[in-house]
N, C-alpha and C. Protein backbone atom coordinates (compact mmCIF):
# COMPACT_ATOMS: atom_id res chain seq x y z
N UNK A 1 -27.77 2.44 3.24
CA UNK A 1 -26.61 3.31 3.34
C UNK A 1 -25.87 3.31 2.02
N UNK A 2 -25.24 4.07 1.62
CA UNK A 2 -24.56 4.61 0.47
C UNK A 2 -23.09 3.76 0.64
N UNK A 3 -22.37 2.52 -0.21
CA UNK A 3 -21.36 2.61 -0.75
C UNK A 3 -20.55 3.01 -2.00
N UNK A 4 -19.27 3.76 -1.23
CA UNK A 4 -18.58 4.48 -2.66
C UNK A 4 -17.05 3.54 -2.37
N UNK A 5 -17.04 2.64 -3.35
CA UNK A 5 -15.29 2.45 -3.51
C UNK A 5 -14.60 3.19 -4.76
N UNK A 6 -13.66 3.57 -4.42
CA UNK A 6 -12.66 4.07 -5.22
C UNK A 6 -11.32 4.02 -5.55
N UNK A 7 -10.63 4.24 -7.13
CA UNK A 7 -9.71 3.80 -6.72
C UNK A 7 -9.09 5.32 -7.36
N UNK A 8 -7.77 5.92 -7.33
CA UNK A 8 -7.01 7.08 -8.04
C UNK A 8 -7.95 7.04 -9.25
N UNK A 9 -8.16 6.44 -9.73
CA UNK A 9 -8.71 7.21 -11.31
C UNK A 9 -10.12 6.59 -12.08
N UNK A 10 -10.79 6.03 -10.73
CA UNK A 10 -12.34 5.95 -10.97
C UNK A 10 -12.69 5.49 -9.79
N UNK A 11 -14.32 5.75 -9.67
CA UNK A 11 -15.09 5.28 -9.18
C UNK A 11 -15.60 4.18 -9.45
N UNK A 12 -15.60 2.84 -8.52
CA UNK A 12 -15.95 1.50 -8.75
C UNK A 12 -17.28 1.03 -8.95
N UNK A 13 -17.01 1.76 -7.55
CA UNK A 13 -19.41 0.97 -6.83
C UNK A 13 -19.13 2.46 -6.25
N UNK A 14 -20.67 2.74 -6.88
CA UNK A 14 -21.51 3.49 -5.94
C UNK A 14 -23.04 3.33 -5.91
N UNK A 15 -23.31 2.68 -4.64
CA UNK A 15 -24.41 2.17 -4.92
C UNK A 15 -25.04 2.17 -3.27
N UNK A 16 -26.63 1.44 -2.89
CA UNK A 16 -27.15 1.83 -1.67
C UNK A 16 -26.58 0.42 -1.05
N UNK A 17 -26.71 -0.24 -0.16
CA UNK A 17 -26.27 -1.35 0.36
C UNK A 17 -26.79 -1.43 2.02
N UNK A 18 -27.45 -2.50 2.14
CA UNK A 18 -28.26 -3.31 3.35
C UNK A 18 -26.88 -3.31 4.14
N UNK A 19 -26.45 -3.84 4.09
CA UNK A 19 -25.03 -4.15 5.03
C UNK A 19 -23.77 -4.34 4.23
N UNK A 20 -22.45 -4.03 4.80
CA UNK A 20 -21.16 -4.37 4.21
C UNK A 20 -19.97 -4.72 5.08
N UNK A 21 -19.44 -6.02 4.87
CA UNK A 21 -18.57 -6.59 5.05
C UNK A 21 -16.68 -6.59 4.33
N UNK A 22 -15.59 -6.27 5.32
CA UNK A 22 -14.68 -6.29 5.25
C UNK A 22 -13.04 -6.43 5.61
N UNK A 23 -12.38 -6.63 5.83
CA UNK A 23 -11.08 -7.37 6.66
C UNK A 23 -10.27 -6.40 6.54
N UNK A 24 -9.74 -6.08 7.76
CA UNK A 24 -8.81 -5.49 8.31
C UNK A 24 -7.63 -6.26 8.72
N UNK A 25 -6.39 -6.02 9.18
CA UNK A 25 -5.60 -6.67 9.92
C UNK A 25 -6.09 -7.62 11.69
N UNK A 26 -6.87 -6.97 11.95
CA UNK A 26 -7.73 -7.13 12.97
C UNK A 26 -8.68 -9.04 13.02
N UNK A 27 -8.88 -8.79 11.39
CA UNK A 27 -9.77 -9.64 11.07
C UNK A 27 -11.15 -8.88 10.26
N UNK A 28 -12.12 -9.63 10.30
CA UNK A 28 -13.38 -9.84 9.56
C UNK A 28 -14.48 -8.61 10.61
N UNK A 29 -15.03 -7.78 9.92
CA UNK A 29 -16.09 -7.19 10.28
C UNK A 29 -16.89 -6.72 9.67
N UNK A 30 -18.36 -5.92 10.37
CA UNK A 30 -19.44 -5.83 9.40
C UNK A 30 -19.95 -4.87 9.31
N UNK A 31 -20.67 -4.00 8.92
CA UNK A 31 -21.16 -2.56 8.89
C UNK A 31 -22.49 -2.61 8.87
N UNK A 32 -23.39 -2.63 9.23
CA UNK A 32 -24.97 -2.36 9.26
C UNK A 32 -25.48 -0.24 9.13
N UNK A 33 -26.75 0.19 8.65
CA UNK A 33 -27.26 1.23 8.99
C UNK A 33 -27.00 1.97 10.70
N UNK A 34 -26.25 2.82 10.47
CA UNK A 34 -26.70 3.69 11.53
C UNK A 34 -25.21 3.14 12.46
N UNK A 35 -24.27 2.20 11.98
CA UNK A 35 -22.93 2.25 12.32
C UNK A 35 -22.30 3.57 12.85
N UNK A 36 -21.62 3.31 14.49
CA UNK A 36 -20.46 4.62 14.61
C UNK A 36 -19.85 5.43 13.26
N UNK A 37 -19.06 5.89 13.19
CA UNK A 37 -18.17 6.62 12.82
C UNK A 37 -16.86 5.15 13.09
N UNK A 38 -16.16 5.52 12.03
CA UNK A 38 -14.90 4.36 12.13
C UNK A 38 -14.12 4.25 10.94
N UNK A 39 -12.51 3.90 11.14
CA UNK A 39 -11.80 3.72 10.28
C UNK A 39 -11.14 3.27 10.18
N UNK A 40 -10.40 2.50 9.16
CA UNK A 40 -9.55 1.48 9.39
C UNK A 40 -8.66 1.16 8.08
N UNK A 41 -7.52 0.51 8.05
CA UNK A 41 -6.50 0.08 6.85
C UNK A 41 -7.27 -1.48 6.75
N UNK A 42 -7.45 -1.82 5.27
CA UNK A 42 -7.63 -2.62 4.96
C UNK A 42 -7.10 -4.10 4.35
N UNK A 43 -6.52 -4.53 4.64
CA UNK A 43 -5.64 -5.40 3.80
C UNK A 43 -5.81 -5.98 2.16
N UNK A 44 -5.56 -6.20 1.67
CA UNK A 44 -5.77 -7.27 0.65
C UNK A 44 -7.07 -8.52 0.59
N UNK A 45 -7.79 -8.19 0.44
CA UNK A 45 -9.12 -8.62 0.60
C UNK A 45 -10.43 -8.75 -0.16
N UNK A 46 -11.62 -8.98 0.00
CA UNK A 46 -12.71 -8.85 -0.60
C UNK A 46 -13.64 -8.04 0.01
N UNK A 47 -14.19 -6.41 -0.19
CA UNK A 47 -15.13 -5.87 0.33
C UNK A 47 -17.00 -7.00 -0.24
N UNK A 48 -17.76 -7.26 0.49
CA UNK A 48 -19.05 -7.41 0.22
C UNK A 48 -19.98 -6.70 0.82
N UNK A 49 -21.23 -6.76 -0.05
CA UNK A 49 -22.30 -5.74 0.61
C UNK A 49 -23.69 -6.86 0.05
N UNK A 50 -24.40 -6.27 0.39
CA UNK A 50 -25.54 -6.90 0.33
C UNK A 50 -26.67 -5.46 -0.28
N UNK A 51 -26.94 -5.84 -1.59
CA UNK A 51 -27.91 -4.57 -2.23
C UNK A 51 -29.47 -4.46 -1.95
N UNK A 52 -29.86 -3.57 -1.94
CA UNK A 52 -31.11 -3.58 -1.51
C UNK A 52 -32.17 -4.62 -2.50
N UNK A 53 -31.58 -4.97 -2.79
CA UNK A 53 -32.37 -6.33 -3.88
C UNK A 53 -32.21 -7.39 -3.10
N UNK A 54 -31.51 -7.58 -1.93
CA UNK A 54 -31.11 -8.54 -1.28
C UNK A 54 -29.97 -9.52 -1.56
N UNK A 55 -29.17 -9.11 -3.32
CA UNK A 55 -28.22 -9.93 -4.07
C UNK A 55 -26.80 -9.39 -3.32
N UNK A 56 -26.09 -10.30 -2.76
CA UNK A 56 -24.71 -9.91 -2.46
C UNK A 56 -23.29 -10.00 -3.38
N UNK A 57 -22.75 -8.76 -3.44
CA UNK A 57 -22.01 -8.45 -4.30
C UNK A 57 -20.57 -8.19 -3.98
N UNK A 58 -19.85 -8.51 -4.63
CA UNK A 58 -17.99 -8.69 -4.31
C UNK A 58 -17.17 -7.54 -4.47
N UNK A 59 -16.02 -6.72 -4.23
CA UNK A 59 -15.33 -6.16 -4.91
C UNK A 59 -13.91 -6.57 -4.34
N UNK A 60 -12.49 -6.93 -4.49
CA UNK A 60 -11.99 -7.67 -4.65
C UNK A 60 -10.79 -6.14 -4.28
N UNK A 61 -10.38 -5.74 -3.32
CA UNK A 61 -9.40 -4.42 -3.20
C UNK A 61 -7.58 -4.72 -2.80
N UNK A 62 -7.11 -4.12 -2.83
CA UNK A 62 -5.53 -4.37 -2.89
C UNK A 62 -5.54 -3.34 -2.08
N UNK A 63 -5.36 -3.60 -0.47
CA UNK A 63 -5.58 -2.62 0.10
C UNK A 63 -6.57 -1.56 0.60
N UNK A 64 -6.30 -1.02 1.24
CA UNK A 64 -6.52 0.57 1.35
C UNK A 64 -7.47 1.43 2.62
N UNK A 65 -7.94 2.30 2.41
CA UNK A 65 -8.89 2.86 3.52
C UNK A 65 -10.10 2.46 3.31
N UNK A 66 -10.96 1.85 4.59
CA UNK A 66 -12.27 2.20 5.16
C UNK A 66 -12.99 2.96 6.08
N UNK A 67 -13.63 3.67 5.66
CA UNK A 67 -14.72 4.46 6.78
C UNK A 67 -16.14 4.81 6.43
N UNK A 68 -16.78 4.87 7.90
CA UNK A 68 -18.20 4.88 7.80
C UNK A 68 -18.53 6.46 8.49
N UNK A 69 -19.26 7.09 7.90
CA UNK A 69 -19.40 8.34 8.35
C UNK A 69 -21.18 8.47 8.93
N UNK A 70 -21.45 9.13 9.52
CA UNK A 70 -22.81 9.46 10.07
C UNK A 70 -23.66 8.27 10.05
N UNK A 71 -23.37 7.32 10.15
CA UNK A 71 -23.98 5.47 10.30
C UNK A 71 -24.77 5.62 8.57
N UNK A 72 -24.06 6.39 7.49
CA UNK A 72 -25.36 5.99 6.23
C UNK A 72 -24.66 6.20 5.18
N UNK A 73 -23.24 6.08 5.11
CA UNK A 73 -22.21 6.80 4.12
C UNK A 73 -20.54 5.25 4.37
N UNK A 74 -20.20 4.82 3.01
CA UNK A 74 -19.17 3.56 3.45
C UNK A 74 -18.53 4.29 2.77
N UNK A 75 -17.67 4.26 2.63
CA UNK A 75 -15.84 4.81 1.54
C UNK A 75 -14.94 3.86 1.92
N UNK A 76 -15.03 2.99 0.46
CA UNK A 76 -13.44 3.06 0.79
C UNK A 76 -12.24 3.45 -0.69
N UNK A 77 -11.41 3.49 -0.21
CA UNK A 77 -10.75 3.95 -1.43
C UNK A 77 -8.72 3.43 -0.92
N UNK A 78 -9.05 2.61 -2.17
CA UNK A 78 -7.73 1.70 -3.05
C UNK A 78 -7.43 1.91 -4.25
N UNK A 79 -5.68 1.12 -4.03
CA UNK A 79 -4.92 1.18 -5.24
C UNK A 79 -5.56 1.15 -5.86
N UNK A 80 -6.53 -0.41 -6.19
CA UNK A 80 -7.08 -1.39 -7.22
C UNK A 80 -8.43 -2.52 -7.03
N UNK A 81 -9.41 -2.20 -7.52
CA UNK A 81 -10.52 -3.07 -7.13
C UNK A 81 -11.18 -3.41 -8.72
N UNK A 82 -11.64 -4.93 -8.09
CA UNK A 82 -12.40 -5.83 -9.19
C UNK A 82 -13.14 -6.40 -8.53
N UNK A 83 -14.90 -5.55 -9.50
CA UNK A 83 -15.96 -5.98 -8.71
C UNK A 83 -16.43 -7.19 -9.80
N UNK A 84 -17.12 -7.92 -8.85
CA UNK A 84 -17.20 -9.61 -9.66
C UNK A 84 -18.44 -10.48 -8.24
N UNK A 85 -19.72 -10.73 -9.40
CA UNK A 85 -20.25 -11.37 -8.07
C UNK A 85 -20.10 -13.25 -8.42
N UNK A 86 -18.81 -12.96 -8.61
CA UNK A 86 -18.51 -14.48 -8.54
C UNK A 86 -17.21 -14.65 -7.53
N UNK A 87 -17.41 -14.84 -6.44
CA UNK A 87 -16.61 -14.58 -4.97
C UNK A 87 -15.28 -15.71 -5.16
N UNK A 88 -15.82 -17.07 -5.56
CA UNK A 88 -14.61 -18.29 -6.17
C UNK A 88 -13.89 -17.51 -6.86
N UNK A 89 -14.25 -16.86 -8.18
CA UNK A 89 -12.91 -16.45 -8.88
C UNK A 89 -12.34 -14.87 -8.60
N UNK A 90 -12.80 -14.61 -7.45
CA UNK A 90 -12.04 -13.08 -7.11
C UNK A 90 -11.29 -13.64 -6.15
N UNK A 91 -11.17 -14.46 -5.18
CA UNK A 91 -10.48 -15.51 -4.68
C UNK A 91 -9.28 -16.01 -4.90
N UNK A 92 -9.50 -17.53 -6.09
CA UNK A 92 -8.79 -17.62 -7.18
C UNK A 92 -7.70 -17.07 -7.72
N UNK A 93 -8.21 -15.67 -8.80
CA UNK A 93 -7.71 -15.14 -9.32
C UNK A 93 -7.05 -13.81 -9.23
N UNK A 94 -7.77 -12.90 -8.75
CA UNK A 94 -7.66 -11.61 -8.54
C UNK A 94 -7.16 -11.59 -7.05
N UNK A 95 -7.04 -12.03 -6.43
CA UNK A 95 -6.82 -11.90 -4.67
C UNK A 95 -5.13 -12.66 -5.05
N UNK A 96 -5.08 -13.46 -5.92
CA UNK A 96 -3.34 -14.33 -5.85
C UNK A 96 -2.74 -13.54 -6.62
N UNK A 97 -3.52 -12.57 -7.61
CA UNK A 97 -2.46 -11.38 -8.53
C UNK A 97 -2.37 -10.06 -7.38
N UNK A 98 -3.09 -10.00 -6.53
CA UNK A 98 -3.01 -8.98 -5.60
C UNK A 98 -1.62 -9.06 -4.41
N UNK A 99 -1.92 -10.14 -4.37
CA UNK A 99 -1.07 -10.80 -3.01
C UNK A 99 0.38 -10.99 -4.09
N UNK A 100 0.69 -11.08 -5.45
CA UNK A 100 2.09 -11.62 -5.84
C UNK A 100 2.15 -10.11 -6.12
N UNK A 101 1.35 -9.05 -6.44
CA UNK A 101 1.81 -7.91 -6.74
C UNK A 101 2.47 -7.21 -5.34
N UNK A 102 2.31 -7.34 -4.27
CA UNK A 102 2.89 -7.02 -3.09
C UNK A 102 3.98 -7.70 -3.15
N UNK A 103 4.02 -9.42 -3.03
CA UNK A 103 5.36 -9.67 -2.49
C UNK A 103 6.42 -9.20 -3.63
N UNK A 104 6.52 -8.48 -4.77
CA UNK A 104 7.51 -8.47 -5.57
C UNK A 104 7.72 -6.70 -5.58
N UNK A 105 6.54 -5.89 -5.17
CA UNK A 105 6.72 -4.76 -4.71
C UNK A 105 7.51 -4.98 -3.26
N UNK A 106 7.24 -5.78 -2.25
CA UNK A 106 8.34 -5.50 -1.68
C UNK A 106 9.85 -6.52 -1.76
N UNK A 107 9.90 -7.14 -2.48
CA UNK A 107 10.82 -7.67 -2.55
C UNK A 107 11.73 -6.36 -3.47
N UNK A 108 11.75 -5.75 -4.22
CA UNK A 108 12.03 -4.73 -5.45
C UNK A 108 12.20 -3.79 -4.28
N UNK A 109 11.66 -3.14 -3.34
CA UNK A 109 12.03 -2.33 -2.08
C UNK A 109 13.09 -2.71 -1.56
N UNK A 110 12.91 -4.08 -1.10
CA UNK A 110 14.43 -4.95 -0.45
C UNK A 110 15.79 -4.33 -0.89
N UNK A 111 15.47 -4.96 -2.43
CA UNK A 111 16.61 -4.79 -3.11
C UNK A 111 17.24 -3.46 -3.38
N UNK A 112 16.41 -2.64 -3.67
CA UNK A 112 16.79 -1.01 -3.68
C UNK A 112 17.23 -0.71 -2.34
N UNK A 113 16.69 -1.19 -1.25
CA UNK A 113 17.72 -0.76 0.23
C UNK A 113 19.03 -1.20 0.12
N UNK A 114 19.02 -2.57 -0.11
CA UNK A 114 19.74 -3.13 -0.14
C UNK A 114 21.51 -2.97 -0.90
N UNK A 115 20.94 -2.14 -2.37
CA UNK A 115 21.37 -1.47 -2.93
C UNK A 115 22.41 -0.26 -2.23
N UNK A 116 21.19 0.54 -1.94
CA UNK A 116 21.26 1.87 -0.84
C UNK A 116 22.35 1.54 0.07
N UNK A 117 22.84 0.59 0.26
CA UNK A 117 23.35 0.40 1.99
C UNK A 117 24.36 0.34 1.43
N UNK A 118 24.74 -0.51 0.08
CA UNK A 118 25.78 -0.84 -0.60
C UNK A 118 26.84 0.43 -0.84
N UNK A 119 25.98 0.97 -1.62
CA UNK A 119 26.43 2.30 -1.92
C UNK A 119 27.00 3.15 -1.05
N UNK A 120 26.50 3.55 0.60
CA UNK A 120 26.54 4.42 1.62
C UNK A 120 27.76 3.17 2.25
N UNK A 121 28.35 2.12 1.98
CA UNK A 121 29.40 1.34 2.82
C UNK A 121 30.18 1.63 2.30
N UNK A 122 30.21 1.74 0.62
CA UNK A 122 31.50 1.96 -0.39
C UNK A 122 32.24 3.13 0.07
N UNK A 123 31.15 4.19 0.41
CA UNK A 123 31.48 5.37 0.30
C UNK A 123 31.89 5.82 2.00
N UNK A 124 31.82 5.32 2.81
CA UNK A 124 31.96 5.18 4.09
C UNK A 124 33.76 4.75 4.06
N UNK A 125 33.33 3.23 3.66
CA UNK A 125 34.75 2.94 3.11
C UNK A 125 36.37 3.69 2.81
N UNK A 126 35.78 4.61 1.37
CA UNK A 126 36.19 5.26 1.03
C UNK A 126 36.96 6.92 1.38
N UNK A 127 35.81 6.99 2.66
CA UNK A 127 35.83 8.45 2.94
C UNK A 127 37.23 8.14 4.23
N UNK A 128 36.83 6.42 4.70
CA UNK A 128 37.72 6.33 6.13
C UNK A 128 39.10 5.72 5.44
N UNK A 129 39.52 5.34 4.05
CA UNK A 129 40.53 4.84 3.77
C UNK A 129 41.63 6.38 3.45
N UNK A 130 41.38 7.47 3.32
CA UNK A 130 41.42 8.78 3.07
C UNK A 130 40.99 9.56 4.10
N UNK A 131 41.34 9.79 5.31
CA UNK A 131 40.78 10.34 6.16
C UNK A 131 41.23 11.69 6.45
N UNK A 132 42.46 12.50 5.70
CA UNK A 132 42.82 13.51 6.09
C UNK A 132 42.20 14.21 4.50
N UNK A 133 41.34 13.47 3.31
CA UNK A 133 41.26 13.65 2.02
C UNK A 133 39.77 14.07 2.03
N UNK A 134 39.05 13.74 2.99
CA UNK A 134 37.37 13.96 2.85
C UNK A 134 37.41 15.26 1.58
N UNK A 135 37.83 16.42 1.95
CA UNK A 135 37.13 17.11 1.14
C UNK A 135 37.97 17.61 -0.23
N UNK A 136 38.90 16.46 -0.43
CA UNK A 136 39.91 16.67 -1.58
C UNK A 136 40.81 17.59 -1.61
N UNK A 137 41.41 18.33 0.01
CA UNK A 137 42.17 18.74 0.40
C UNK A 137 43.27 18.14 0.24
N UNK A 138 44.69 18.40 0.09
CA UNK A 138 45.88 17.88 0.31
C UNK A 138 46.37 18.25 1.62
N UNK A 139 45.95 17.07 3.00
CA UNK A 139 46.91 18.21 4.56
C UNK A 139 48.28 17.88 4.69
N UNK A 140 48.50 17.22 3.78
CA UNK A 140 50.09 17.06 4.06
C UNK A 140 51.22 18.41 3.80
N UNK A 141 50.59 19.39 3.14
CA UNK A 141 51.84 20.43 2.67
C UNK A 141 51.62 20.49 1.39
N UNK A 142 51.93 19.35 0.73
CA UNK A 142 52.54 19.16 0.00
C UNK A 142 51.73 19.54 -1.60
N UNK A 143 51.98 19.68 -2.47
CA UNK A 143 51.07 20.35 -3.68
C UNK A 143 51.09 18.90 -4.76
N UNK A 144 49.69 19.00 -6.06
CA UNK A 144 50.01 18.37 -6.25
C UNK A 144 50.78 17.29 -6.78
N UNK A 145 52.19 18.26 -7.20
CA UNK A 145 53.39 16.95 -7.93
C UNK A 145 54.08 16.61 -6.86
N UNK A 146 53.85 16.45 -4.80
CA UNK A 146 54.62 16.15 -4.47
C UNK A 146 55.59 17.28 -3.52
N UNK A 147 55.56 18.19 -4.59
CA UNK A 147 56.21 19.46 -3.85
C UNK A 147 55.66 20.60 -3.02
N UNK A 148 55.95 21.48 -1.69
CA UNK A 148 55.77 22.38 -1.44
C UNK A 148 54.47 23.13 -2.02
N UNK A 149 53.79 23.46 -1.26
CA UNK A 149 52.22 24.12 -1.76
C UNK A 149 52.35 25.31 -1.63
């Protein structure tokens, strides 16, 4: 069967493959010839396949989509993949820069809500400390030095 990973601005592997292995939220599963139809979000993980040479090979993804089409066709396609058939250091290395690049993408989300909320209280604040002023009306009468409008 045909695997294609991809990421926005290349193609990784495209190549034939005996079987392929990959993790979902779900957990660990496997793909053989002639597989359903299926799809799934992938987590932060290591795709493997096994090449028709019989040598099994790594690619190392940050995310993203999997699917198997007509049991003879794999796709998946991510942010970011590093293929490496050395499985220890995609592990290691590339899987702990994957995993710190999330927690600080969402930590940096946090903070921009966080931000956000700040902003929308000030102004909440503001709008209820002035409540006859919302739209920079004067309802009192009065003009603005005080006198008669």
């Amino acid at each position: 069967m045909r695997l294609l990973i991809t990421t926005p601005t290349q193609i990784v592997v495209d190549t034939e493959a005996v079987s392929v292995r990959a993790e979902d939220e779900t957990g660990s599963f496997g793909i053989l010839h002639g597989h359903a139809d299926f799809l799934t979000a992938l987590t932060v993980g290591v795709v493997t396949w096994r090449g028709t040479d019989g040598a099994r090979h790594h690619c190392a993804v940050q995310r993203g989509v999997f699917s198997v089409t007509g049991g003879t066709d794999v796709a998946v396609a991510t942010r970011e993949a590093v293929v490496a058939d050395d499985l220890g250091r995609l592990e290691r290395e590339v899987l702990a820069t994957f995993a710190q690049r999330l927690d600080e993408e969402r930590t940096a989300r946090t903070d921009s809500l966080k931000l956000q909320m700040k902003a929308i209280r000030q102004i909440v604040a503001n709008l209820s400390a002035r409540p006859g002023d919302m739209l920079g009306h004067d309802v009192t009468g009065r003009g603005a030095a005080g006198g008669p409008g």
